[in-house]
N, C-alpha and C. Protein backbone atom coordinates (compact mmCIF):
# COMPACT_ATOMS: atom_id res chain seq x y z
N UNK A 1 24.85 19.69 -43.79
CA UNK A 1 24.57 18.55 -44.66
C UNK A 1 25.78 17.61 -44.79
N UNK A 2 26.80 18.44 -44.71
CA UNK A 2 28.37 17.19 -45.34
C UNK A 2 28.72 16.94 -43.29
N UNK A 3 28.58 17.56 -42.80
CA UNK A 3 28.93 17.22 -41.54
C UNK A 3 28.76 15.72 -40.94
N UNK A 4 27.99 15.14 -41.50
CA UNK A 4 27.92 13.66 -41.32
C UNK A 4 29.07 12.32 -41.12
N UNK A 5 28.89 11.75 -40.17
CA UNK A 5 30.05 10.89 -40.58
C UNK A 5 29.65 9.92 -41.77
N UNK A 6 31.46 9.76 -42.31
CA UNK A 6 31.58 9.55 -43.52
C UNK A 6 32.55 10.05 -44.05
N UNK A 7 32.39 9.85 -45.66
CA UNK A 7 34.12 10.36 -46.52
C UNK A 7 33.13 11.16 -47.34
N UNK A 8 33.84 12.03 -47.74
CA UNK A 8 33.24 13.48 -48.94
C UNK A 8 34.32 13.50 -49.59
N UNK A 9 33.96 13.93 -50.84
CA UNK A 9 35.10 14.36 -51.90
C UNK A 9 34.33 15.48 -52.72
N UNK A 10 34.97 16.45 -53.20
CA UNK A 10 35.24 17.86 -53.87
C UNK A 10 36.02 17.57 -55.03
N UNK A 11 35.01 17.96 -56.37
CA UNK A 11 35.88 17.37 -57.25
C UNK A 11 35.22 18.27 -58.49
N UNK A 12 35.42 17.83 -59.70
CA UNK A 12 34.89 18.71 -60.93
C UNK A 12 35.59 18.57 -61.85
N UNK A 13 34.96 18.14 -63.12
CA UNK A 13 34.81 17.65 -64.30
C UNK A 13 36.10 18.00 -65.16
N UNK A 14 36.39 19.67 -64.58
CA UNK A 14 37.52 20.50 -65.18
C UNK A 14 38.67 20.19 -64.37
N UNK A 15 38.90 19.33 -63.90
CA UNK A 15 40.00 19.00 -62.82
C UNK A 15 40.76 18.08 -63.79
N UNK A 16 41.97 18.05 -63.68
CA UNK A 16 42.53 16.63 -64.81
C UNK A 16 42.66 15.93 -64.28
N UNK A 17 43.27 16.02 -62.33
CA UNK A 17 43.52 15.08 -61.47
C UNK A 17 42.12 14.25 -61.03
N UNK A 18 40.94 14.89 -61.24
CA UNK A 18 39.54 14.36 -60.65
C UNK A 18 39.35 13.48 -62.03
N UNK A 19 39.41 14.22 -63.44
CA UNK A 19 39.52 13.27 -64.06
C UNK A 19 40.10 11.79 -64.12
N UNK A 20 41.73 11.69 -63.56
CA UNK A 20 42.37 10.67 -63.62
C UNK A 20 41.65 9.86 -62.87
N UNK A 21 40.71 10.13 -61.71
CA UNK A 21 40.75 9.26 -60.51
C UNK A 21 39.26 9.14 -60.55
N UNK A 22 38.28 9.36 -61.99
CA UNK A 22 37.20 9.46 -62.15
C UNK A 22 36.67 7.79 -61.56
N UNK A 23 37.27 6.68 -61.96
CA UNK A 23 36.95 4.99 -61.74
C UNK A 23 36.99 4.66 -60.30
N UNK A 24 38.19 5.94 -59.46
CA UNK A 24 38.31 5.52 -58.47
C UNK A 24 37.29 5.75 -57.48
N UNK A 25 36.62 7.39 -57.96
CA UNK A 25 36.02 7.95 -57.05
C UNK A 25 34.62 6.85 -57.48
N UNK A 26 33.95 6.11 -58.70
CA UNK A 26 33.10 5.25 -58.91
C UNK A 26 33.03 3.94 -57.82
N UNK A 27 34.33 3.81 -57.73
CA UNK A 27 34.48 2.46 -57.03
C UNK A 27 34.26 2.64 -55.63
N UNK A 28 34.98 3.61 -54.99
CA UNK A 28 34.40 4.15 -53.44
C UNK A 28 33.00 4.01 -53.73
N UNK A 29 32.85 5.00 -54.55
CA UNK A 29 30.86 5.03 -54.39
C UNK A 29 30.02 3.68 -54.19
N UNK A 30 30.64 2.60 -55.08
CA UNK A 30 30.07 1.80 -55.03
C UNK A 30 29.97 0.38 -53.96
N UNK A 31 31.57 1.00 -53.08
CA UNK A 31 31.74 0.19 -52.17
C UNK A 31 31.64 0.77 -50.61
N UNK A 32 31.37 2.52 -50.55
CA UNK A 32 31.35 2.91 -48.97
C UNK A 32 29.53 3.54 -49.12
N UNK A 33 29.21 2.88 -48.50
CA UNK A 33 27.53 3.82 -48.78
C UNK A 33 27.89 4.73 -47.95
N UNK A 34 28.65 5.39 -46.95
CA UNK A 34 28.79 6.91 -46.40
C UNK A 34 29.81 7.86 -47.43
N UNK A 35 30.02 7.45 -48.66
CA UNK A 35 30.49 8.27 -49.53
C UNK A 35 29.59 9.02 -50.49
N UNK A 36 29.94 10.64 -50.10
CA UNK A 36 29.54 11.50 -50.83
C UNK A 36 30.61 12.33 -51.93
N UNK A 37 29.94 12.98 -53.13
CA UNK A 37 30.71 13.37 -53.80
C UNK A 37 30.25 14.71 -54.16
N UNK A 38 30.57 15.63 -54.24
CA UNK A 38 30.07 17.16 -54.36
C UNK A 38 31.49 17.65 -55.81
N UNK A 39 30.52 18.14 -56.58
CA UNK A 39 31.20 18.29 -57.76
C UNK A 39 30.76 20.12 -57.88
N UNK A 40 31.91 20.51 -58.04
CA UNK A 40 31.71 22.03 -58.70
C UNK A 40 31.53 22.53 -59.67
N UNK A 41 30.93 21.29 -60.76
CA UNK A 41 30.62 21.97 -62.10
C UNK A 41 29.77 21.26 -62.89
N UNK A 42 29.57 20.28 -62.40
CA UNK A 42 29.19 19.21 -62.60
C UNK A 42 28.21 18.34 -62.45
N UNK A 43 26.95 18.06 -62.23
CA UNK A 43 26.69 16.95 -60.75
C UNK A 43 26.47 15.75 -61.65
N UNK A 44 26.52 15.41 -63.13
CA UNK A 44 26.60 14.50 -63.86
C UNK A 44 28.33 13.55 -63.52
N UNK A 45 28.72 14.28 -62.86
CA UNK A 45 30.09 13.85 -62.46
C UNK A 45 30.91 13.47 -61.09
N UNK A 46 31.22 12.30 -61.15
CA UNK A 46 31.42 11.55 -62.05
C UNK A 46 30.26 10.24 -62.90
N UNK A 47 30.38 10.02 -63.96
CA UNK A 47 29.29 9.62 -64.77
C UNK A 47 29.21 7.91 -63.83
N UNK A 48 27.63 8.00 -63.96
CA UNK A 48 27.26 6.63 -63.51
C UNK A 48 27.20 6.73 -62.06
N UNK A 49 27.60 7.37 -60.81
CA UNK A 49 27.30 8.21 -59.72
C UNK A 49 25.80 8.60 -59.46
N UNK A 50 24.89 7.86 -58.56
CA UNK A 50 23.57 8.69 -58.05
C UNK A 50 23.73 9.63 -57.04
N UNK A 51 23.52 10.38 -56.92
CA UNK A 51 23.60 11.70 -55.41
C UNK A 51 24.58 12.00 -55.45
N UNK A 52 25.21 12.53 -56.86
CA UNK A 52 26.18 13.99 -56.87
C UNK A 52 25.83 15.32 -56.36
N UNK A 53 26.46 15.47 -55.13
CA UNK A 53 25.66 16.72 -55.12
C UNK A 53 25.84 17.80 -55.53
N UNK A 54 25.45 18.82 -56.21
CA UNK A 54 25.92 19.89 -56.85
C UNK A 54 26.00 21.35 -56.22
N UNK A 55 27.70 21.81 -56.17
CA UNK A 55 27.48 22.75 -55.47
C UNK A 55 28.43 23.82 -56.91
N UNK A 56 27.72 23.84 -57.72
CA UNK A 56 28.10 24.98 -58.91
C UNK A 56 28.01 25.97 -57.96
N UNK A 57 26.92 26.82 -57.07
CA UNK A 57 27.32 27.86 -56.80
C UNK A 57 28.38 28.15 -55.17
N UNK A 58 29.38 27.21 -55.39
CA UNK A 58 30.30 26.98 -54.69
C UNK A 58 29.96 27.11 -52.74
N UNK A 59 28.55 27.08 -52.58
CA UNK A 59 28.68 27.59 -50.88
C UNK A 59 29.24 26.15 -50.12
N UNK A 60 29.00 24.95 -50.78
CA UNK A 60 29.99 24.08 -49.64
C UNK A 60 31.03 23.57 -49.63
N UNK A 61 31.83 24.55 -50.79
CA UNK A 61 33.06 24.31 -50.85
C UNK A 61 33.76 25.44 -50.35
N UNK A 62 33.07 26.41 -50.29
CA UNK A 62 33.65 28.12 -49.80
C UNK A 62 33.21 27.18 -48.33
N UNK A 63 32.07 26.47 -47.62
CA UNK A 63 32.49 26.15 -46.21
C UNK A 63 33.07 25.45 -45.38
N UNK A 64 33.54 24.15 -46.54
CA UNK A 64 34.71 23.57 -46.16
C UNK A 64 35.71 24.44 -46.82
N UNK A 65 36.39 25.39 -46.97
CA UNK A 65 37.76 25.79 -47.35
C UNK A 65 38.11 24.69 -48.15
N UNK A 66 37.82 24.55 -49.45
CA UNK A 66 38.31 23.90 -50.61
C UNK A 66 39.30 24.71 -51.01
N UNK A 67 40.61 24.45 -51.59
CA UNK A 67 40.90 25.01 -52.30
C UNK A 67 41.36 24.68 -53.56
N UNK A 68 41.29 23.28 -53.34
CA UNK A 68 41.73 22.81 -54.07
C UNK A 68 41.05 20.94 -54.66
N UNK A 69 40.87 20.80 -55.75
CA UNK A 69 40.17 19.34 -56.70
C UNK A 69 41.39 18.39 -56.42
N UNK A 70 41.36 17.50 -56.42
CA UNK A 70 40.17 16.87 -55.26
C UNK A 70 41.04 16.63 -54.40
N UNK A 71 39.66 16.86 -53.42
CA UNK A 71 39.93 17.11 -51.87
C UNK A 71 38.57 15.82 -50.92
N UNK A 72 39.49 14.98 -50.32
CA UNK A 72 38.55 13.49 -49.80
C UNK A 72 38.68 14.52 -48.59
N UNK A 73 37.50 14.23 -47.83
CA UNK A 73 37.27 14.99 -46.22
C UNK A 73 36.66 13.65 -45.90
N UNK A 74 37.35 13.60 -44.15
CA UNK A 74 36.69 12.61 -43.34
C UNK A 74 36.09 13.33 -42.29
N UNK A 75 34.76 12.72 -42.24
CA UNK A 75 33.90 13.28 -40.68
C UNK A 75 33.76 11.89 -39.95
N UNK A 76 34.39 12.83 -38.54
CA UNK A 76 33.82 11.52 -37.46
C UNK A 76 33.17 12.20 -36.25
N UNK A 77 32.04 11.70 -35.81
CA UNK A 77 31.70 12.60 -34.70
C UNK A 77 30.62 14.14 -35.23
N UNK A 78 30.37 14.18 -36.36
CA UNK A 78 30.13 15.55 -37.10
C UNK A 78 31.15 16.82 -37.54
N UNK A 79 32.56 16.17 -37.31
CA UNK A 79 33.58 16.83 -37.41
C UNK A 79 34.79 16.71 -38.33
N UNK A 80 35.20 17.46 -39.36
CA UNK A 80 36.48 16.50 -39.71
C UNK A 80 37.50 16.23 -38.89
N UNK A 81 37.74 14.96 -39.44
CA UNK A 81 39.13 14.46 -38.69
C UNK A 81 40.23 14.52 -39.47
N UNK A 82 39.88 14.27 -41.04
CA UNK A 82 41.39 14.21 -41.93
C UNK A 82 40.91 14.78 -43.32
N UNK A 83 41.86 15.18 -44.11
CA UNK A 83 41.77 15.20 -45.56
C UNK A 83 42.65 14.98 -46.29
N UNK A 84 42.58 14.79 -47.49
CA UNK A 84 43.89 14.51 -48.10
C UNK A 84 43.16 15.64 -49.67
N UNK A 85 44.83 16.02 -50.30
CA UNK A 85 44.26 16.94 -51.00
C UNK A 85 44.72 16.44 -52.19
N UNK A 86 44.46 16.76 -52.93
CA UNK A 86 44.85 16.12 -54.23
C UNK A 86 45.20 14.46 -54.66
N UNK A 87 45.71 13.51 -55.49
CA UNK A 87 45.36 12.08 -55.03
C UNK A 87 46.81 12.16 -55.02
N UNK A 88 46.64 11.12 -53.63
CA UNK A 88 47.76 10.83 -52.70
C UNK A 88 47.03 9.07 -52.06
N UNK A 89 47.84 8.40 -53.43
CA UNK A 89 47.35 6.92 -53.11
C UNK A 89 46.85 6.51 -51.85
N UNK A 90 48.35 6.76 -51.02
CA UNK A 90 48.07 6.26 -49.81
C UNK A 90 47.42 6.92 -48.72
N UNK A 91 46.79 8.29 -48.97
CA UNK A 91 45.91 8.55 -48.44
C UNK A 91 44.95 8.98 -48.67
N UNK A 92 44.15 8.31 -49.81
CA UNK A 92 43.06 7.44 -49.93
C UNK A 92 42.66 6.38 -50.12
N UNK A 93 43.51 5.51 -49.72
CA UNK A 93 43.53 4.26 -49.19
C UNK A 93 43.15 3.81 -47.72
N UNK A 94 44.22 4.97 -46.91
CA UNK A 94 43.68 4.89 -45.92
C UNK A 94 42.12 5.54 -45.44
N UNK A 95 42.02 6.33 -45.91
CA UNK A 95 40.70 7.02 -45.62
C UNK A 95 39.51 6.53 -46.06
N UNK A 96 39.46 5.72 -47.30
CA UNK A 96 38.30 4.84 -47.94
C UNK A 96 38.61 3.50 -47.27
N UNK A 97 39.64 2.64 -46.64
CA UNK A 97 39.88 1.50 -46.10
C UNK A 97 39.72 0.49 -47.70
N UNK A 98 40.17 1.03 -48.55
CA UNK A 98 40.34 0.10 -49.85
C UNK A 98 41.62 -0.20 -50.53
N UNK A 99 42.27 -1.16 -49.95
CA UNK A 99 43.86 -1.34 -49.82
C UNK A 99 44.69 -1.29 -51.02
N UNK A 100 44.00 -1.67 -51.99
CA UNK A 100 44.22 -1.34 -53.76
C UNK A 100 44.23 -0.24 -54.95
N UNK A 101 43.18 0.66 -53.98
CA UNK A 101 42.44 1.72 -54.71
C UNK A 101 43.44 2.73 -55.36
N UNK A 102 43.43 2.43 -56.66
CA UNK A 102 44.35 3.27 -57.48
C UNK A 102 45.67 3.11 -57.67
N UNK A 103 45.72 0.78 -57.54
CA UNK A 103 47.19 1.02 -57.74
C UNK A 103 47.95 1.14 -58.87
N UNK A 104 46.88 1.77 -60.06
CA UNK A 104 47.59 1.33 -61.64
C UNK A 104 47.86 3.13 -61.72
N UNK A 105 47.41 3.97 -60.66
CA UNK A 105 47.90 5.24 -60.58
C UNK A 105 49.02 5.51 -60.51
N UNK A 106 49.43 6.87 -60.37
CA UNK A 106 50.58 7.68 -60.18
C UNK A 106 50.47 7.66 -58.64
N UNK A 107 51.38 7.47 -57.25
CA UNK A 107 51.26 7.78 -56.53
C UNK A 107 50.92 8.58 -55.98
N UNK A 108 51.12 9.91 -56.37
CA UNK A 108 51.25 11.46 -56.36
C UNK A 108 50.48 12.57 -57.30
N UNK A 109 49.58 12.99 -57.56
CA UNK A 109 49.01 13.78 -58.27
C UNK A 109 48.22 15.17 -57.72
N UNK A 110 49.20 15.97 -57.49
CA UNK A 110 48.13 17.32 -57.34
C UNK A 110 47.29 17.29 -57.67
N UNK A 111 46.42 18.07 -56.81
CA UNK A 111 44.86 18.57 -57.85
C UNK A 111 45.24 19.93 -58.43
């Protein structure tokens, strides 16, 4: 199902870092139609989001090797090509192609 090309993100409500970047992950949504969002606790989340998909009982995050909130995955080809793990401005900037996205952020934020 996530194998598609496109951007995915892994994220959840209990995350503080998914929290911080709750507007951001809205704004992708609203500007990449190949953005998906898979929430682990959540699928109300992030709020205002249609087609959260909900993986509470964790199987597509145990099959992408999540280990960690939040985690952007790129598929190209049916394959990933990149991820970035936790928010790392500039690479999700590059990976969403949204040259602004999150510049009132912290550069740097573990998940």
């Amino acid at each position: 199902m996530l194998k598609k090309d496109g951007l995915v993100v892994f994220a959840k409500r209990a995350c503080e870092t998914c929290v911080l970047i709750e507007n951001e992950m809205r704004r992708v949504a609203g500007e990449r139609p190949d953005f998906r969002i898979v929430s682990q606790d959540d699928p109300q989340f992030p709020a205002g989001v249609a087609g959260v998909v909900d993986d509470r009982n964790l199987d597509l995050s145990w099959t992408n090797n999540i280990e960690s909130m939040p985690t952007l995955i790129r598929y190209q080809g049916g394959r990933e090509v990149e991820r970035v793990v936790g928010w790392d401005r500039a690479g999700w900037q590059r990976l969403t192609g949204i040259a602004d996205l999150g510049a009132h952020l912290p550069i740097l934020r573990p998940g």
